[in-house]
Protein backbone atom coordinates (compact mmCIF):
# COMPACT_ATOMS: atom_id res chain seq x y z
CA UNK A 1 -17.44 38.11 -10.60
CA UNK A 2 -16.08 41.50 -11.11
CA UNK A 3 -14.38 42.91 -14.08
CA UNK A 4 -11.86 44.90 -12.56
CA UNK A 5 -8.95 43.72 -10.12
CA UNK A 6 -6.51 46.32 -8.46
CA UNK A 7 -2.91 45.38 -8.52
CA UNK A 8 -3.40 45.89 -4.40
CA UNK A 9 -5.47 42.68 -4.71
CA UNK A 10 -3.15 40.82 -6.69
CA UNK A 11 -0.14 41.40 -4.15
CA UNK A 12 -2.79 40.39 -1.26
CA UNK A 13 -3.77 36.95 -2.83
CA UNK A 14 -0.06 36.33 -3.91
CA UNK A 15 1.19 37.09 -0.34
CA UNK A 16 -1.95 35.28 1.19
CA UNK A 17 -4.80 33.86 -0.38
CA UNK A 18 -6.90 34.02 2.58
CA UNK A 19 -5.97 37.82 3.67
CA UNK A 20 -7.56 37.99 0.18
CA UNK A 21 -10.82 35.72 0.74
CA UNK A 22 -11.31 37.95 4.25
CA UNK A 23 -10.89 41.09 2.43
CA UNK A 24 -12.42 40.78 -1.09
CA UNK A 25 -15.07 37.85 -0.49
CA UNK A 26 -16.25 38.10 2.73
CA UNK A 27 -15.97 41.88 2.70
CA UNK A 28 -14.64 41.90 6.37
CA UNK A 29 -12.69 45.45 7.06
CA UNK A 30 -9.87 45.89 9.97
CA UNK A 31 -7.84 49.11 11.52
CA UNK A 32 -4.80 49.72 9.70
CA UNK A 33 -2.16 48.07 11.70
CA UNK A 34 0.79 50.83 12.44
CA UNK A 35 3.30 48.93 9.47
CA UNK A 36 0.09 50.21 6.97
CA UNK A 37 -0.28 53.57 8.23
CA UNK A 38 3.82 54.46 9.01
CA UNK A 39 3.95 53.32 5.03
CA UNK A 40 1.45 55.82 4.09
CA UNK A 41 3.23 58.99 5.99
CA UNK A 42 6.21 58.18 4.44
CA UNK A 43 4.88 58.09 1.03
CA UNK A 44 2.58 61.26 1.73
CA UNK A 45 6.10 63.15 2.35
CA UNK A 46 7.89 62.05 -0.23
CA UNK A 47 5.13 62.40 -2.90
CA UNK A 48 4.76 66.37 -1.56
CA UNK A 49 8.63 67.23 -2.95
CA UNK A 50 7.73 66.17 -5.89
CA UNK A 51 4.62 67.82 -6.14
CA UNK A 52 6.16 70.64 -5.17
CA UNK A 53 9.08 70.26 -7.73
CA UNK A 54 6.36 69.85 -10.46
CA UNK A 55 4.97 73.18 -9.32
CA UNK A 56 7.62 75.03 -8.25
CA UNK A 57 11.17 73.26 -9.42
CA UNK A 58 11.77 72.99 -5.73
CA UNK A 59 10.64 72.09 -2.24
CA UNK A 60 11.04 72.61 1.53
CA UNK A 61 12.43 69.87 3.52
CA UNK A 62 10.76 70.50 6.70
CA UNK A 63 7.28 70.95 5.31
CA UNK A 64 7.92 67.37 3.54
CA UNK A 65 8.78 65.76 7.44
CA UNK A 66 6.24 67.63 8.73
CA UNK A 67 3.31 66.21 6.15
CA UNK A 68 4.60 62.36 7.76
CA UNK A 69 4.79 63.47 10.76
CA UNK A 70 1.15 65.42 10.54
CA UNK A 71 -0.39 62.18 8.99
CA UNK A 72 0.73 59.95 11.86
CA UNK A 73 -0.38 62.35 14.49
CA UNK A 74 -3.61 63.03 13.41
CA UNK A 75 -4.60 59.15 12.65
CA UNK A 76 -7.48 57.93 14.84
CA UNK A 77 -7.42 54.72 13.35
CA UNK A 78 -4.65 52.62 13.23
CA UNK A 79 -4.99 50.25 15.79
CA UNK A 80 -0.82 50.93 17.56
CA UNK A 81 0.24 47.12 18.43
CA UNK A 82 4.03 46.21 18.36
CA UNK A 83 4.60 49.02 16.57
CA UNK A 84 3.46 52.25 18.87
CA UNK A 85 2.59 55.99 17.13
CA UNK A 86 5.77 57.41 18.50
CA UNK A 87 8.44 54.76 16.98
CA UNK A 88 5.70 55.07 13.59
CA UNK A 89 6.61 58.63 13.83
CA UNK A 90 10.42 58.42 14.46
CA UNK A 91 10.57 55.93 11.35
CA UNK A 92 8.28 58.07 9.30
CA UNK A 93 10.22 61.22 10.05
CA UNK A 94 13.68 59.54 9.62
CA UNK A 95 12.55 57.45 6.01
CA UNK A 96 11.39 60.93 4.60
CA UNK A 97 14.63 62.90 5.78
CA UNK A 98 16.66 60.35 4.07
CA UNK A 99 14.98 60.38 1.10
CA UNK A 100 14.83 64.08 0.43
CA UNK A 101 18.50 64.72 1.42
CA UNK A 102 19.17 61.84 -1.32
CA UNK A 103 20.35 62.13 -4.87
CA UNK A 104 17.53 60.73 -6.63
CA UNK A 105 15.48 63.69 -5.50
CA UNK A 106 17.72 66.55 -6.46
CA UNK A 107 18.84 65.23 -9.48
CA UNK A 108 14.88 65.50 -10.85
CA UNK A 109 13.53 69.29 -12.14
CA UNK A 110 10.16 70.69 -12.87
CA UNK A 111 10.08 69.36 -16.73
CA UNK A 112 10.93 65.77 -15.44
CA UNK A 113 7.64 65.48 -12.95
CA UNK A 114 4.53 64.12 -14.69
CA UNK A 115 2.68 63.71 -11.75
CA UNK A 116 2.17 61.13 -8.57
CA UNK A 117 -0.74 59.30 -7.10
CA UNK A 118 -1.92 58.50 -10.73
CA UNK A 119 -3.83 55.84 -11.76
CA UNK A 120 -2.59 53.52 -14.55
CA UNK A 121 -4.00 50.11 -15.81
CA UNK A 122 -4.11 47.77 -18.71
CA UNK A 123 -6.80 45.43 -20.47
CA UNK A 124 -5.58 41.66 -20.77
CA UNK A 125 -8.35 39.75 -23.21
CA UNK A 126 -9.32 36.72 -21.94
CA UNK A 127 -11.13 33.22 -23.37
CA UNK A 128 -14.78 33.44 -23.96
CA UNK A 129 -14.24 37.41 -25.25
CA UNK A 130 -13.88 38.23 -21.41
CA UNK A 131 -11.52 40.68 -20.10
CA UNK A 132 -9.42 41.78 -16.99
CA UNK A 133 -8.81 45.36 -16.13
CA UNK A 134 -5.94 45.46 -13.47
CA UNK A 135 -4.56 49.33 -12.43
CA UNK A 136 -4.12 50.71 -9.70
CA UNK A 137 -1.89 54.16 -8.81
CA UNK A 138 1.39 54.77 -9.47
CA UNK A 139 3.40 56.52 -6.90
CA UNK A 140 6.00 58.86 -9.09
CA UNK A 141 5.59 59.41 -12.45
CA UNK A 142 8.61 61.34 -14.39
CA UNK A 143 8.67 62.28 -18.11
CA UNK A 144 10.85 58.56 -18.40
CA UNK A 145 10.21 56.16 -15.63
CA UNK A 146 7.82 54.71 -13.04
CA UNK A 147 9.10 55.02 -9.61
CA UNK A 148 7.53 52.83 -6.73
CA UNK A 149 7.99 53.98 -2.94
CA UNK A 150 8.28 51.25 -0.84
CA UNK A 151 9.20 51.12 3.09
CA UNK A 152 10.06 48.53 5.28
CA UNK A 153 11.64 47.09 8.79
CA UNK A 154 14.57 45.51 6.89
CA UNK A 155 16.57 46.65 3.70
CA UNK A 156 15.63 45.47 0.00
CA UNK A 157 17.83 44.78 -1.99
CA UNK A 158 16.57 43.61 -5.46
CA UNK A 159 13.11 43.10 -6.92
CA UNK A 160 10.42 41.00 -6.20
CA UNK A 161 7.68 39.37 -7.86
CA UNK A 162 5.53 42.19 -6.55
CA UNK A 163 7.65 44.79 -7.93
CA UNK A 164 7.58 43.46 -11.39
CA UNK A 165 3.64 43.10 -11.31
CA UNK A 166 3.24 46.52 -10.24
CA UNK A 167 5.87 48.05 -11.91
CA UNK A 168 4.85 46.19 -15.38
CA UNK A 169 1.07 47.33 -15.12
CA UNK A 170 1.98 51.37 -14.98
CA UNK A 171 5.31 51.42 -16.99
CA UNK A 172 3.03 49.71 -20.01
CA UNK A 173 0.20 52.07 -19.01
CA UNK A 174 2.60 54.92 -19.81
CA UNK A 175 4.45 53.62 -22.74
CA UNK A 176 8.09 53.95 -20.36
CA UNK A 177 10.34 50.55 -20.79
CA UNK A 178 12.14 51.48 -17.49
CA UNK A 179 10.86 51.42 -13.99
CA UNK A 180 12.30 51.69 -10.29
CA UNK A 181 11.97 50.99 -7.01
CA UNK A 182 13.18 53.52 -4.11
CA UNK A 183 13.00 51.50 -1.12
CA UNK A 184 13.41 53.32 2.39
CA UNK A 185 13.96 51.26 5.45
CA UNK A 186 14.25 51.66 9.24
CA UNK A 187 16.43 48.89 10.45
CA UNK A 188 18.39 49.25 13.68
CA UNK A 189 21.65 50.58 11.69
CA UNK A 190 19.03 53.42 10.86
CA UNK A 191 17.15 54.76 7.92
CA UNK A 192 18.59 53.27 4.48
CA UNK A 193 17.42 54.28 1.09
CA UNK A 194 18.25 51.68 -1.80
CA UNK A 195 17.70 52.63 -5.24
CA UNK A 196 17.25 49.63 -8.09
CA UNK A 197 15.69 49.47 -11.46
CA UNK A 198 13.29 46.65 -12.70
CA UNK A 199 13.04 45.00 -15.49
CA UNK A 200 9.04 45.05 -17.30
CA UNK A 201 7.81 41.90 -18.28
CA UNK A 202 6.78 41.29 -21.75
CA UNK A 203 3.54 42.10 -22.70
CA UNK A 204 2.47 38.20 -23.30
CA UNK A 205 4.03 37.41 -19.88
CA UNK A 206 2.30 40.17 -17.95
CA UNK A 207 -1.22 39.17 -19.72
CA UNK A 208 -0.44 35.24 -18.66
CA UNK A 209 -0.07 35.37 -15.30
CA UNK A 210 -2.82 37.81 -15.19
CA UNK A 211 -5.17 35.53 -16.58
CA UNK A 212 -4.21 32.61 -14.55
CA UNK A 213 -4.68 34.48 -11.98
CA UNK A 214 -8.06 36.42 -12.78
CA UNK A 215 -9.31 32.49 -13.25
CA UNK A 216 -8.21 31.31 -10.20
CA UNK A 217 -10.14 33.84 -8.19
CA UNK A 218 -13.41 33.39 -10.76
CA UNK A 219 -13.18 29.63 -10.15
CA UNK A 220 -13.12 30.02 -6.35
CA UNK A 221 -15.70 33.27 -5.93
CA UNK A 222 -18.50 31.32 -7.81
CA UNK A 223 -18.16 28.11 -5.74
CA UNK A 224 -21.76 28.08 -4.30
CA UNK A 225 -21.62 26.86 -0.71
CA UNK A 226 -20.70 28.13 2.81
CA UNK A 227 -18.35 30.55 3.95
CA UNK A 228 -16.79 28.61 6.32
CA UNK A 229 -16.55 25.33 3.55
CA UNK A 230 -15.54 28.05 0.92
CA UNK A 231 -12.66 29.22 3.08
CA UNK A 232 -10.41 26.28 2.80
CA UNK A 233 -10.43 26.76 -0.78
CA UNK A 234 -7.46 29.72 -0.14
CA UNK A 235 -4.52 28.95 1.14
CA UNK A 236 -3.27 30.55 4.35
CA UNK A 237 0.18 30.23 3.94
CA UNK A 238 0.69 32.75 0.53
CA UNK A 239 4.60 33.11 -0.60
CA UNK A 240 5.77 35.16 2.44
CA UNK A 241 3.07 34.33 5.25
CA UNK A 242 4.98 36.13 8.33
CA UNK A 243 5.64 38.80 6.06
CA UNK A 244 2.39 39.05 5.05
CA UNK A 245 1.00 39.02 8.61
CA UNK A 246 2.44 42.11 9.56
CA UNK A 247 0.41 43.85 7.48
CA UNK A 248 -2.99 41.62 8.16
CA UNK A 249 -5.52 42.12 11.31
CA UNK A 250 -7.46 39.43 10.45
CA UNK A 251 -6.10 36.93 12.62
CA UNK A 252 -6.27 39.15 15.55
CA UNK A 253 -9.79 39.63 15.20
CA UNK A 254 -9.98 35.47 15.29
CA UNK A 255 -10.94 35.29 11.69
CA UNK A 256 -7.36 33.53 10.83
CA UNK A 257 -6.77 30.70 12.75
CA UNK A 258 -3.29 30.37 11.03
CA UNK A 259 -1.94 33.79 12.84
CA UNK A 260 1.94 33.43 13.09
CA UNK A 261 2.83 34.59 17.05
C-alpha cells in the first residue's frame, strides 16, 4: 500500500469506486475523453492571465483564448466521442472569454498572485503510527484565498463534497481560512461563470474522513486473490455514476460492464 494519495484519487473513488480499482489497482490507462481534455484548455487559459498578472500586472486577452484554443488543436490524444474537437474548441474558447472579461479577474493585481499550478498537501496521522499524505495542485493561489477552476456542461451552483475536499487540503496547506470555486460552464443559454466561496472543514473533520477513507482502499488493495474476484469489492455505482461516466473510458474499452448508455 502506498503512502501517498492525490486528492485526484479521492474524487475518483468517491465518484466511482471502480473507475478507481481500473485506474489505481489494475493500472489500466485510457485516451482522455474530449470532457477531460476541453477542461484542461480552459484551465491552461485562464491560469496564463494570471501568470501573466503575477509577472506583468496585466495580460492579453487573445493570447489567453488562443493558449485553449492551441491546446485543443494540437491534442493527438483525446479520443473525440460525443463531444467532437470543434464544439471542445468553441466551449474552450467561449469558457476562457468569459472568464477573462469577468470581474474576478480584473479586480486581482500583481501583489495579490502567489502563483498557480502549485502543489499543496497535508499529513493526517493515522493508528499504528501510520500516515496519509494527500496533495495534489492547486489551480490559483492569491496572497488570501485558494481558487479552484472548474468547467462543466451544466451550471454549478453551490459546493460539493468534492469542492470541500479539495479546497480543505490546499487552503490548510497555505494557512488561508477562505477558499473559492470559479465555475465556467457551456450550457445551451451559453458560457456562464458562477463565482461561490467554500467553507474549509475543520482540521479533525478533514483528517476523519481521510482516514476512513485511506483504510478503505488499504483494506481492499491487500485482499490477496484475483482480479476479476477482487473487482466486486468496489462499487460501480459511486455518488454521481452518469456523472462520473463522462469523464471514464473504461467502460468503452469493455472493462466496465456497468457503462450507463
Amino acid at each position: 500500500m502506498q503512502d501517498h494519495i492525490s486528492v485526484s484519487q479521492f474524487n475518483t473513488f468517491s465518484r466511482c469506486e471502480l473507475q478507481w480499482f481500473f485506474r489505481y489497482i489494475m493500472g489500466y490507462v485510457v485516451a482522455p475523453t474530449g470532457n477531460l481534455t476541453l477542461g484542461k484548455a480552459t484551465h491552461y487559459g485562464v491560469e496564463y492571465a494570471y501568470q501573466s498578472i503575477q509577472k506583468e500586472d496585466k495580460f492579453n486577452g487573445s493570447e489567453c483564448i488562443d493558449r485553449s484554443r492551441d491546446y485543443i488543436q494540437h491534442d493527438v490524444e483525446t479520443e473525440w466521442d460525443k463531444l467532437s474537437k470543434g464544439e471542445a474548441v468553441d466551449h474552450a474558447v467561449g469558457m476562457t472569454k468569459t472568464y477573462i472579461e469577468s470581474d474576478p479577474i480584473h479586480q486581482v493585481h500583481q501583489p495579490d498572485v502567489v502563483g498557480t499550478e502549485m502543489k499543496a498537501g497535508i499529513v493526517v496521522p493515522l493508528d499504528g503510527g501510520d500516515r496519509a499524505i494527500v496533495s495534489g495542485y492547486a489551480d490559483i493561489i492569491l496572497k488570501d484565498t485558494v481558487i479552484d477552476i472548474k468547467t462543466s456542461a451544466s451550471k454549478q451552483k453551490k459546493a460539493t463534497g468534492y469542492n470541500y475536499l479539495q479546497n480543505s487540503v490546499y487552503a490548510h496547506h497555505f494557512g488561508y481560512k477562505t477558499s473559492e470555486v470559479h465555475s465556467l460552464s457551456y450550457t445551451k443559454k451559453g458560457t456562464q461563470l458562477n463565482s461561490f466561496g467554500v467553507p474549509i472543514m475543520e482540521t479533525q473533520v478533514l483528517a476523519f474522513l481521510i482516514a476512513g477513507f485511506w483504510n478503505k482502499l488499504k483494506e481492499n488493495s491487500l485482499v490477496d486473490v484475483e482480479p476479476k474476484e477482487k473487482m466486486k469489492l468496489f462499487s460501480p455505482t459511486g455518488i454521481v455514476h452518469s456523472w462520473a461516466c463522462s469523464y471514464c473510458g473504461y467502460g468503452k474499452q469493455g472493462l466496465c460492464p456497468f457503462k450507463l448508455k
